[in-house]
Protein backbone atom coordinates (compact mmCIF):
# COMPACT_ATOMS: atom_id res chain seq x y z
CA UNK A 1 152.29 115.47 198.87
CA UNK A 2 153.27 113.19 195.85
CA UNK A 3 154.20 115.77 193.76
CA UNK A 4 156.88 116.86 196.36
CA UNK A 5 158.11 113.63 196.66
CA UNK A 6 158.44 112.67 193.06
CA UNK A 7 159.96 116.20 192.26
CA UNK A 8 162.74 115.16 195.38
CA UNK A 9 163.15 111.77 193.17
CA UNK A 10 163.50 113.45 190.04
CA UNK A 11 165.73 116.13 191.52
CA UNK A 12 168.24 113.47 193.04
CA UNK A 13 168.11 111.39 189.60
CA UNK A 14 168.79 114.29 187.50
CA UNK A 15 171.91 115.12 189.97
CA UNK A 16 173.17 112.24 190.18
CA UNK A 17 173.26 111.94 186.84
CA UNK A 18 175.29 115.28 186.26
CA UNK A 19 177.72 114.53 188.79
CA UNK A 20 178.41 111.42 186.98
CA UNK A 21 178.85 112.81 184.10
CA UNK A 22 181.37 115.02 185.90
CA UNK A 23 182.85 112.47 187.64
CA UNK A 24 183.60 110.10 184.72
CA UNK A 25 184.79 113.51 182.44
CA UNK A 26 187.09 114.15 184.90
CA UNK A 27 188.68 110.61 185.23
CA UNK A 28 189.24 110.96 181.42
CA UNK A 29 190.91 113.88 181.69
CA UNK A 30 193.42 112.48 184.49
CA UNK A 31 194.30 109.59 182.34
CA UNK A 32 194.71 111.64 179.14
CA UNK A 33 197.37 113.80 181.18
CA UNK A 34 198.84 110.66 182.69
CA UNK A 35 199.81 109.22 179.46
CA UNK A 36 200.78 113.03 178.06
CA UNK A 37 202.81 113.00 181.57
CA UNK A 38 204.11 109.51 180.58
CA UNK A 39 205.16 110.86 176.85
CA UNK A 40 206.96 114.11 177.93
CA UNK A 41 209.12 112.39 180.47
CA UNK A 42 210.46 109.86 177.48
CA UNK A 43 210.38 112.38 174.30
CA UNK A 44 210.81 115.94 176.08
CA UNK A 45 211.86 117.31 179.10
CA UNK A 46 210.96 117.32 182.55
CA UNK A 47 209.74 120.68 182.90
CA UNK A 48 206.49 120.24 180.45
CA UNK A 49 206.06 116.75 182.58
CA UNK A 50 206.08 118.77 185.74
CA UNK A 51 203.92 121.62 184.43
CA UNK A 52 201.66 118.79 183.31
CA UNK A 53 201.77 116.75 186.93
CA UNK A 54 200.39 120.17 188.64
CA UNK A 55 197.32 119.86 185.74
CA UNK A 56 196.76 116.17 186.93
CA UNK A 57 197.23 117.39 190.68
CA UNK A 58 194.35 120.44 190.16
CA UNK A 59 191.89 117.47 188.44
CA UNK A 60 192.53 115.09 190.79
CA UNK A 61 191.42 117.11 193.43
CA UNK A 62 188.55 118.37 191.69
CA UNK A 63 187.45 114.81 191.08
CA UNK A 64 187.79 114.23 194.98
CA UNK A 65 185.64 117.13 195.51
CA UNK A 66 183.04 115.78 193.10
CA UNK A 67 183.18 112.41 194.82
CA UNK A 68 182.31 114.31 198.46
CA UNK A 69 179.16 115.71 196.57
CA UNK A 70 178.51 112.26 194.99
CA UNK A 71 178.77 110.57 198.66
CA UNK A 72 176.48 113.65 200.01
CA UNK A 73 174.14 113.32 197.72
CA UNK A 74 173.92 109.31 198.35
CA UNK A 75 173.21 109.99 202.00
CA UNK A 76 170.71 112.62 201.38
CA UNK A 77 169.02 109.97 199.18
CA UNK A 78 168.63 107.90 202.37
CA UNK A 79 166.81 110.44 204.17
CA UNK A 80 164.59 111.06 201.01
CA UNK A 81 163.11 107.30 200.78
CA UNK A 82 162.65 107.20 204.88
């Protein structure tokens, strides 16, 4: 029975941990596009800015869908400690 329960907790640690890692990767790669973004609107044109937006767009939504898993897997914790 302990065995189950600390391979749950170990599980959910090792998880979490890997969606952080995601998570945070992911912010840094918004914020290096934003300031690319930011530097081909005032040196280039506005067709590499757009082309970059649409990268930004596809990662932010990807880090919105790693957030749902992060919240998911926070709830599921709750249930795991009960």
């Amino acid at each position: 029975m302990q065995d189950s329960i600390i391979g749950k907790i170990v599980d959910f640690f090792s998880r979490r941990k890997s969606l952080d890692r995601d998570v945070n990767q992911t912010i840094d790669d918004i914020a290096l596009l934003t300031e690319k973004i930011r530097i081909a609107r005032n040196m280039f044109s506005d067709v590499l800015a757009d082309k970059l937006t649409m990268q930004r767009d596809k990662l932010t939504m990807q880090r919105d869908k790693l957030l749902k898993k992060y919240a998911t897997l926070l709830k599921r914790r709750r249930h795991l400690f009960k």
